[in-house]
N, C-alpha and C. Protein backbone atom coordinates (compact mmCIF):
# COMPACT_ATOMS: atom_id res chain seq x y z
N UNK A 1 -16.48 -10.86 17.12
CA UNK A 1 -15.57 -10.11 17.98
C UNK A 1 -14.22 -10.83 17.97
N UNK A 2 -12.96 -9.83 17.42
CA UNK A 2 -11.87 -10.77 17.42
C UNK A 2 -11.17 -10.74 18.84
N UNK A 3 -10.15 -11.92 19.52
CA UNK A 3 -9.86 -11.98 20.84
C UNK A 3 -8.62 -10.90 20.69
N UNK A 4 -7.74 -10.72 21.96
CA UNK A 4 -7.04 -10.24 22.12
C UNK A 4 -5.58 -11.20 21.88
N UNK A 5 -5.98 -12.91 22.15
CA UNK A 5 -4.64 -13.98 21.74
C UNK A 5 -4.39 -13.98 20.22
N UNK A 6 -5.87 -13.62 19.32
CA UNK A 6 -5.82 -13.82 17.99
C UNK A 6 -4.69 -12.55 17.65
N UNK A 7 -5.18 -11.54 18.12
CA UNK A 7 -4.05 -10.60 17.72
C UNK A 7 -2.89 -10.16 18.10
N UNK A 8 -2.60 -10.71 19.11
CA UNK A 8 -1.20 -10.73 19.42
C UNK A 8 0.14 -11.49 18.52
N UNK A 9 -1.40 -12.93 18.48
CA UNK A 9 -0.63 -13.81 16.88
C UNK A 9 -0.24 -13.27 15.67
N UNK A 10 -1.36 -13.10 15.39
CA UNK A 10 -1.44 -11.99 14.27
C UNK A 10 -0.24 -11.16 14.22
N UNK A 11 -0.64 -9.89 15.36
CA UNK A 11 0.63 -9.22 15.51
C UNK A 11 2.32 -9.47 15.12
N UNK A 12 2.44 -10.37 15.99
CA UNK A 12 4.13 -11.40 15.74
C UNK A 12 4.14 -12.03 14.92
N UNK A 13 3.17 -12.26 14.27
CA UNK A 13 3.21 -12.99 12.70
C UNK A 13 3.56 -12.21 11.61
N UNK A 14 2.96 -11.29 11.48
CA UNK A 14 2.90 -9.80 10.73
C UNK A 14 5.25 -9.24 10.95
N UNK A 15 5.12 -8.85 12.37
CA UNK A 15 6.39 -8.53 12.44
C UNK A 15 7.60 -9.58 12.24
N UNK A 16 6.93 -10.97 12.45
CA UNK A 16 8.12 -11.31 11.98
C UNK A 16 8.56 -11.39 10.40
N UNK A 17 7.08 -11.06 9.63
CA UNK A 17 7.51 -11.66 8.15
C UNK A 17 8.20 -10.26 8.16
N UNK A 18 7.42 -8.63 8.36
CA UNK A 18 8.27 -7.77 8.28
C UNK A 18 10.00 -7.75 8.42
N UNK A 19 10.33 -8.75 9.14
CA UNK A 19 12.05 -8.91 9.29
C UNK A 19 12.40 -9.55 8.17
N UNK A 20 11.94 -10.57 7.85
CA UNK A 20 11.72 -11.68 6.69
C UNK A 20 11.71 -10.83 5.49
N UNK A 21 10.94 -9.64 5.34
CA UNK A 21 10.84 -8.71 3.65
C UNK A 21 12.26 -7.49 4.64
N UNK A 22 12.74 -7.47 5.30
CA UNK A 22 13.88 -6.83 5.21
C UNK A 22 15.51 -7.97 4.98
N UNK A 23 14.91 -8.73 5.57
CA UNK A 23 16.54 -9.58 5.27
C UNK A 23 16.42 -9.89 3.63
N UNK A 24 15.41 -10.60 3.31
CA UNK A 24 14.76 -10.93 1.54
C UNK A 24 15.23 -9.47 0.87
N UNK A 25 15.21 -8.61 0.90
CA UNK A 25 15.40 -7.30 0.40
C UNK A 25 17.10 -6.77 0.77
N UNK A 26 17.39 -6.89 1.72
CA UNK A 26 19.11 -7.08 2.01
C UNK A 26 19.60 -7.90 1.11
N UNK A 27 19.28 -9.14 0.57
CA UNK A 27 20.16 -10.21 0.24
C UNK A 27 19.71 -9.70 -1.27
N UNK A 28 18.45 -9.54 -1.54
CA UNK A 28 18.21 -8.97 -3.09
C UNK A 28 19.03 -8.04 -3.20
N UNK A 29 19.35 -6.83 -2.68
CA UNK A 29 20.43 -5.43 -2.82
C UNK A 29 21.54 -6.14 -2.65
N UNK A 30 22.24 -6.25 -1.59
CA UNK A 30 23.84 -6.36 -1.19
C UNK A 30 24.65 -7.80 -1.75
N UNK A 31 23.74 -8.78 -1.60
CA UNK A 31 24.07 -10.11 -1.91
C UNK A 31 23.71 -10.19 -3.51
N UNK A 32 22.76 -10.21 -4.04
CA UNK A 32 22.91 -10.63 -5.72
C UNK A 32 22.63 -9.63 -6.54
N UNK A 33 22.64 -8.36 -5.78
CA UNK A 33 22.57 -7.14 -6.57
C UNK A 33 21.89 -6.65 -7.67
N UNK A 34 20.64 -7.19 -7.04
CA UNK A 34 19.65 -6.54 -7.59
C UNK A 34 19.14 -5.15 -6.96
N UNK A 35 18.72 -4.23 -8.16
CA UNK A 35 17.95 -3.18 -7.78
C UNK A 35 16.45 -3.30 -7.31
N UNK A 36 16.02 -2.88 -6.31
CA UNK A 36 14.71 -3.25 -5.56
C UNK A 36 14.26 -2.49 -4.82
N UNK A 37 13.08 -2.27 -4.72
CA UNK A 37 12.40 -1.17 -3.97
C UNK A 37 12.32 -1.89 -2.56
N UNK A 38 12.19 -1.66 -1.50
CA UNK A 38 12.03 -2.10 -0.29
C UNK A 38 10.43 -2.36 -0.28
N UNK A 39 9.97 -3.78 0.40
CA UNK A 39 8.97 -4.37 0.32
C UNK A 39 7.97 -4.85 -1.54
N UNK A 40 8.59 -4.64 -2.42
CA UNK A 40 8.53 -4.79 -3.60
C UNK A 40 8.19 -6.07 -4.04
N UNK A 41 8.55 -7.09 -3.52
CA UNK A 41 8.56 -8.05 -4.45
C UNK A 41 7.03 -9.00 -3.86
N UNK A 42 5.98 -8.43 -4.66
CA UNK A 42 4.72 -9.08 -4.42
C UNK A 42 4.88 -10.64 -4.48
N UNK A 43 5.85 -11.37 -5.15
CA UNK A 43 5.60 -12.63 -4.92
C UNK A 43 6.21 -13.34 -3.31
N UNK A 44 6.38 -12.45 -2.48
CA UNK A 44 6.92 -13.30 -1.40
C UNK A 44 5.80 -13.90 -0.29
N UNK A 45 6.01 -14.25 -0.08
CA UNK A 45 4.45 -15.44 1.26
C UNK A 45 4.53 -13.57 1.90
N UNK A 46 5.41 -13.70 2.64
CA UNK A 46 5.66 -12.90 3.61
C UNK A 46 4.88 -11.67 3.92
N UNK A 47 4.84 -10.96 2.34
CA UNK A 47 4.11 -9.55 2.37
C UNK A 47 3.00 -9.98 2.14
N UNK A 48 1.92 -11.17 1.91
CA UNK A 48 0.74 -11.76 2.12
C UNK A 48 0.26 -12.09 3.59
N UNK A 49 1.26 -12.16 4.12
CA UNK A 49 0.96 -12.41 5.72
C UNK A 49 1.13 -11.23 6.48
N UNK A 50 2.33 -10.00 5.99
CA UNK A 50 2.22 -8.58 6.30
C UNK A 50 0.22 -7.94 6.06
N UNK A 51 0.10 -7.99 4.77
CA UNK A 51 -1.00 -7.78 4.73
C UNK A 51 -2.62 -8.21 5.31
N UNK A 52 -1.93 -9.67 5.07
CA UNK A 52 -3.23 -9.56 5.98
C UNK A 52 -3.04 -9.54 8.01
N UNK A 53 -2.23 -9.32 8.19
CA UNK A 53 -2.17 -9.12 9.66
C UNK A 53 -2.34 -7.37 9.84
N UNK A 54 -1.78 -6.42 8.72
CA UNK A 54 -2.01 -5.28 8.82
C UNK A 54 -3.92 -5.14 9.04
N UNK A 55 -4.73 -5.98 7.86
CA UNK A 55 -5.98 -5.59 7.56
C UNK A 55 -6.87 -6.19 8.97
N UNK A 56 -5.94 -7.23 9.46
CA UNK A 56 -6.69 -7.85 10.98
C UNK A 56 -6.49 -6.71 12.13
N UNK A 57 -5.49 -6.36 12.07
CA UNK A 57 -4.93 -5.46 13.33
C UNK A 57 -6.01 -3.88 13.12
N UNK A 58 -6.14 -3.63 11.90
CA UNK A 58 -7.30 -2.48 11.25
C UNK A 58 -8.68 -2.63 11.98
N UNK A 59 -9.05 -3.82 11.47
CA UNK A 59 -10.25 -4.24 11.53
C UNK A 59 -10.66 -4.40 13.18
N UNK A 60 -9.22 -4.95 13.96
CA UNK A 60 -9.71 -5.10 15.63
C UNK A 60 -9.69 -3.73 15.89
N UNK A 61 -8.76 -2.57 15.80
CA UNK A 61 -9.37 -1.32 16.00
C UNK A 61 -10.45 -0.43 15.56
N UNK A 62 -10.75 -0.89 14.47
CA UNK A 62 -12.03 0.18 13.98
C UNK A 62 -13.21 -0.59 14.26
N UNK A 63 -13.62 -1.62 15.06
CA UNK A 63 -14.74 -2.60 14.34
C UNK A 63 -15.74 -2.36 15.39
N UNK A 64 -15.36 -1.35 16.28
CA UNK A 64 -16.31 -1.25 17.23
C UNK A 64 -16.58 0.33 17.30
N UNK A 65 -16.15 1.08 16.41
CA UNK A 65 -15.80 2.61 16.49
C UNK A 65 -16.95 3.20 15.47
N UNK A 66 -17.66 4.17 15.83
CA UNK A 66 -18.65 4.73 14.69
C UNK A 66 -17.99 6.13 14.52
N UNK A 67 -18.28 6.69 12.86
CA UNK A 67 -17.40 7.61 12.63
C UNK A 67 -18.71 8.23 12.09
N UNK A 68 -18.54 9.63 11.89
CA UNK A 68 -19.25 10.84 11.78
C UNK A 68 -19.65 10.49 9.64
N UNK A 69 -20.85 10.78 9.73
CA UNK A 69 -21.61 10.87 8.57
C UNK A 69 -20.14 10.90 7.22
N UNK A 70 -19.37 12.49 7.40
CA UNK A 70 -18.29 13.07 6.42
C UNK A 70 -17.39 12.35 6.64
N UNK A 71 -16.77 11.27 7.64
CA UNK A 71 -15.36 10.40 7.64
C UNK A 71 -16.33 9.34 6.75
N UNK A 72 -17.15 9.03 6.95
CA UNK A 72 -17.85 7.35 6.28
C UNK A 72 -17.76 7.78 5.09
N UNK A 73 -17.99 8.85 4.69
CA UNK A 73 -18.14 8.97 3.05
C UNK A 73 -16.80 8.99 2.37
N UNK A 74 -15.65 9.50 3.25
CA UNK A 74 -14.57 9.63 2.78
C UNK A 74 -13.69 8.44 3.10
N UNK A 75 -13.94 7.22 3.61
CA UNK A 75 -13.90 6.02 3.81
C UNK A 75 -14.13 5.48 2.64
N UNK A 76 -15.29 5.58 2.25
CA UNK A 76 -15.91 4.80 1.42
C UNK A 76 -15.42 5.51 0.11
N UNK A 77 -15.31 6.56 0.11
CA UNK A 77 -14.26 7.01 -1.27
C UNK A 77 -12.75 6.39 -1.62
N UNK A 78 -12.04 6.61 -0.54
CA UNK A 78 -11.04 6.37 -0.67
C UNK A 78 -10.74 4.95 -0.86
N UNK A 79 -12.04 4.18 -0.41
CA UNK A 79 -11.75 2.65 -0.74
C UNK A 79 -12.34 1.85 -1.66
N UNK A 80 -13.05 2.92 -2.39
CA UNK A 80 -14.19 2.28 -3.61
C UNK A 80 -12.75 2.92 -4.77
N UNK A 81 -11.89 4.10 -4.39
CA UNK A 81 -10.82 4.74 -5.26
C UNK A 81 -9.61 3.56 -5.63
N UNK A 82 -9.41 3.22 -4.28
CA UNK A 82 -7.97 1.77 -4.50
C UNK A 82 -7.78 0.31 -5.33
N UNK A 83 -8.91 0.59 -5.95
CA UNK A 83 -9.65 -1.01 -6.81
C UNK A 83 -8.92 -0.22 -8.52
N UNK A 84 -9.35 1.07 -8.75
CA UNK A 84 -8.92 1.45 -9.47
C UNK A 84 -7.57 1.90 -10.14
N UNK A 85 -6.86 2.24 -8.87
CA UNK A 85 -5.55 2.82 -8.81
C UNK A 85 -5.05 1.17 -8.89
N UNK A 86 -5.62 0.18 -8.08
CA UNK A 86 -4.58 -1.32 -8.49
C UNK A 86 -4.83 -1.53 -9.64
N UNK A 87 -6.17 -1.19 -10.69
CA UNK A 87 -5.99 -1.89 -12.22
C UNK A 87 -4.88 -0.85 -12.80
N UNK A 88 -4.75 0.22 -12.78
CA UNK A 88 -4.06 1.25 -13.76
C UNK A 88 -3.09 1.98 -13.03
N UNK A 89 -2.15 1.04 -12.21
CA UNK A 89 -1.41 1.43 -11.43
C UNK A 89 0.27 0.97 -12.01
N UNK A 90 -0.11 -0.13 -12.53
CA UNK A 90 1.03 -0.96 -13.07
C UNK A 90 1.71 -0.27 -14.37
N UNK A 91 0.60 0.10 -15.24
CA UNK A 91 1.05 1.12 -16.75
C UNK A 91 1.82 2.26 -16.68
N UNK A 92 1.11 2.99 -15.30
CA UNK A 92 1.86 4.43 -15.19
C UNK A 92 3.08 4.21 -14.11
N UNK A 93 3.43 3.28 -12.94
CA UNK A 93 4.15 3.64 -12.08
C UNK A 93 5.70 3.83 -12.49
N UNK A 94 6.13 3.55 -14.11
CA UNK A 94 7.16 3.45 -14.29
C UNK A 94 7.29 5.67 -14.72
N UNK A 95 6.49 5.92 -15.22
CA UNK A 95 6.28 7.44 -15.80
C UNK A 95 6.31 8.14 -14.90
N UNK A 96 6.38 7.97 -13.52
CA UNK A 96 6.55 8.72 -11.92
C UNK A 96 7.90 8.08 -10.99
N UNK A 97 8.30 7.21 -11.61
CA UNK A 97 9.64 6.69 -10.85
C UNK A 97 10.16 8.00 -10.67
N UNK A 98 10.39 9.18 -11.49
CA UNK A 98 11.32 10.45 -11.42
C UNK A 98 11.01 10.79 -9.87
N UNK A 99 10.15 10.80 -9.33
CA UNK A 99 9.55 11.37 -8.12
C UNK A 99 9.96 11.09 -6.97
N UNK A 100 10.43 9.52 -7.32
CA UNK A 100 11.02 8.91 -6.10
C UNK A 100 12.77 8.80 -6.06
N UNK A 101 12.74 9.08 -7.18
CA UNK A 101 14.52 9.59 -7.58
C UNK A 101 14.67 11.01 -7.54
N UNK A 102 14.09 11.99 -7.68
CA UNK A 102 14.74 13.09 -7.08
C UNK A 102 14.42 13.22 -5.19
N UNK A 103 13.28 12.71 -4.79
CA UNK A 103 13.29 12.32 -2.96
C UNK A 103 13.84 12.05 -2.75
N UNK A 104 14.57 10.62 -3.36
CA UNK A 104 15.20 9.92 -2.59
C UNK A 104 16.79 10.38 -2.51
N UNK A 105 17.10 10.99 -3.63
CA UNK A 105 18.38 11.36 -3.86
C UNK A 105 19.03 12.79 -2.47
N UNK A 106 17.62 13.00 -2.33
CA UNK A 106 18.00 14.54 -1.05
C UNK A 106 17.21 14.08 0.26
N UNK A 107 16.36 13.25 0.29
CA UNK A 107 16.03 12.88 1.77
C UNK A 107 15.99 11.70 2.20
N UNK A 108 16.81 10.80 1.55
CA UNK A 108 17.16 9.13 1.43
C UNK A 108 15.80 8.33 1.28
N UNK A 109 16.12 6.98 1.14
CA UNK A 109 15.42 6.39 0.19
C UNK A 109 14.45 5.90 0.62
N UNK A 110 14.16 5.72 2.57
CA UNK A 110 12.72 5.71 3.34
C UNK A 110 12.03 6.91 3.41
N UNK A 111 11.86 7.63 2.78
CA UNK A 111 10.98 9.26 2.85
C UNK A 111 10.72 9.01 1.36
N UNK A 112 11.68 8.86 0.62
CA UNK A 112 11.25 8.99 -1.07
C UNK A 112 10.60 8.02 -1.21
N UNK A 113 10.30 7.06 -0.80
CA UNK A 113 9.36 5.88 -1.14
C UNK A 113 7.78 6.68 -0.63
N UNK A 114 7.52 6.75 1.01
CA UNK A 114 6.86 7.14 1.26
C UNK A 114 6.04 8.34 0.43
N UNK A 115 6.92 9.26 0.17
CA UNK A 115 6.39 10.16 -0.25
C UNK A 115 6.06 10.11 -1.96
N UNK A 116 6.84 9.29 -2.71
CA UNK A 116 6.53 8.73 -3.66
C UNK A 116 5.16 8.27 -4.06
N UNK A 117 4.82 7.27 -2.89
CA UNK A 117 3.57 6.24 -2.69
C UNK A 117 2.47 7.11 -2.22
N UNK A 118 2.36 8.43 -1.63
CA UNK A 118 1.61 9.34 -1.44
C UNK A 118 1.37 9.76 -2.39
N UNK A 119 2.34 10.92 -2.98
CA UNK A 119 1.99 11.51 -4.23
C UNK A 119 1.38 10.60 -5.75
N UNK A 120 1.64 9.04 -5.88
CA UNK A 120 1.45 8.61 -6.66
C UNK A 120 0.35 8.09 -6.19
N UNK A 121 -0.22 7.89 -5.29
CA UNK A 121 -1.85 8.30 -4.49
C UNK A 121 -2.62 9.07 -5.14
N UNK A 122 -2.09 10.17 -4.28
CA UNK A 122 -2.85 11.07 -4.74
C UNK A 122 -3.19 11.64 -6.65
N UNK A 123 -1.85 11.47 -6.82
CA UNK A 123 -1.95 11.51 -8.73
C UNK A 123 -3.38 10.58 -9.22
N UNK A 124 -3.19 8.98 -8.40
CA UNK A 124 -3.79 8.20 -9.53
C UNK A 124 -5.40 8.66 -8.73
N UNK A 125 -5.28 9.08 -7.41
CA UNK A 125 -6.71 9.06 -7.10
C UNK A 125 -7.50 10.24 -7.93
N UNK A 126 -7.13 11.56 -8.44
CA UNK A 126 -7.19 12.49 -9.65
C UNK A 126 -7.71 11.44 -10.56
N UNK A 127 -6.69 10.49 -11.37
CA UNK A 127 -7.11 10.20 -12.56
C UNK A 127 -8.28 9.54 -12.41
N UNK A 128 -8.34 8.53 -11.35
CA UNK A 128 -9.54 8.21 -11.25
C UNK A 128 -11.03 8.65 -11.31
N UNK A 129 -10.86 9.57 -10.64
CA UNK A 129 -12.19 10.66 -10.35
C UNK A 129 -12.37 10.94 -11.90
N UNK A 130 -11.58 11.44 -12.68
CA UNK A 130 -11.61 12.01 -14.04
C UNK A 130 -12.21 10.39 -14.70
N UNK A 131 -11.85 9.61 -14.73
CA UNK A 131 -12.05 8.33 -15.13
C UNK A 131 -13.70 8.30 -15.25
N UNK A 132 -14.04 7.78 -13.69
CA UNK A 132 -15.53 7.77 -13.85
C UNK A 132 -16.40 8.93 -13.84
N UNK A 133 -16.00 10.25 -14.53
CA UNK A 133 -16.95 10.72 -15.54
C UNK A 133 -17.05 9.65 -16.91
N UNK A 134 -15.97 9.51 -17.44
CA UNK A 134 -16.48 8.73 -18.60
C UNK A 134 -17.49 7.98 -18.57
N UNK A 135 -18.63 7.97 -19.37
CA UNK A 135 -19.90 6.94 -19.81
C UNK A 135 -19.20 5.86 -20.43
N UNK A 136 -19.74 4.61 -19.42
CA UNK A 136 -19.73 3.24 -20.01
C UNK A 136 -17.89 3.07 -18.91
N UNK A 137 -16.81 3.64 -19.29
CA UNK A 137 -15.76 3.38 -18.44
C UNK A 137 -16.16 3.41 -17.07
N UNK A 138 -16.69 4.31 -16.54
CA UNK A 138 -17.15 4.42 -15.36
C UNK A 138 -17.89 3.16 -14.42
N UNK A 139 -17.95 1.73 -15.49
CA UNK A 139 -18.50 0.84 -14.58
C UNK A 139 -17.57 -0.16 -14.60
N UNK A 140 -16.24 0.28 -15.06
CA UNK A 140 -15.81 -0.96 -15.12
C UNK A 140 -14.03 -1.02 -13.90
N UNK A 141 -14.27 0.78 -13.62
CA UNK A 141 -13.47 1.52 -12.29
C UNK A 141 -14.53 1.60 -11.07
């Protein structure tokens, strides 16, 4: 059972790196002018400590909650699906950038990400499914 002090830590730990991947991401754009997606740059501590305070803060809300037969299965889809979309995610995300450049260009560039990262969801969760029909590929997605 996690406490309520653990996650408050957690919590302010989480938001502060969140400030930390926005100033890091300011100074990447405006200051040395680089092009960068907002929250992008997997090598920072920061979005390691975003993450795992996101997966703690998850875990204290759901960990006591029972969900209906059809949410568990679709739980368990959608998270047996994300192992796959991270191996074969890296090859294609450059062949869907268009997606997030015509969004972003008409509903600015926090909606085109979002909706980017949805649709390129949902795309790779498709390929996937198609994936493990294949014999023999199918054990290794």
């Amino acid at each position: 059972k996690t406490s309520k002090k653990i996650l408050i830590a957690v919590s302010l730990l989480g938001l502060i790196s969140l400030i930390f991947s926005v100033v890091l991401t300011y100074f990447d754009i405006k200051v040395f002018g680089k092009e960068t997606m907002f929250l992008d740059k997997v090598d920072y501590i920061n979005l390691i400590i975003m993450t795992f305070s996101v997966c703690y803060i998850v875990k204290y809300i759901f960990e006591n909650r029972n969900f209906s037969e059809k949410v568990e299965k679709m739980i368990l889809s959608v998270s047996s699906t994300t192992f796959g979309i991270y191996i074969i995610h890296g090859v294609l995300i450059g062949h869907f950038q268009f997606i997030y450049n015509n969004i972003s260009r008409y509903l600015g560039t926090s909606i085109g990400i979002i909706l980017h990262n949805l649709i390129f969801f949902a795309i790779l969760s498709c390929i996937i499914y198609i994936i493990r029909k294949i014999p023999y590929v199918n054990k290794f997605i």
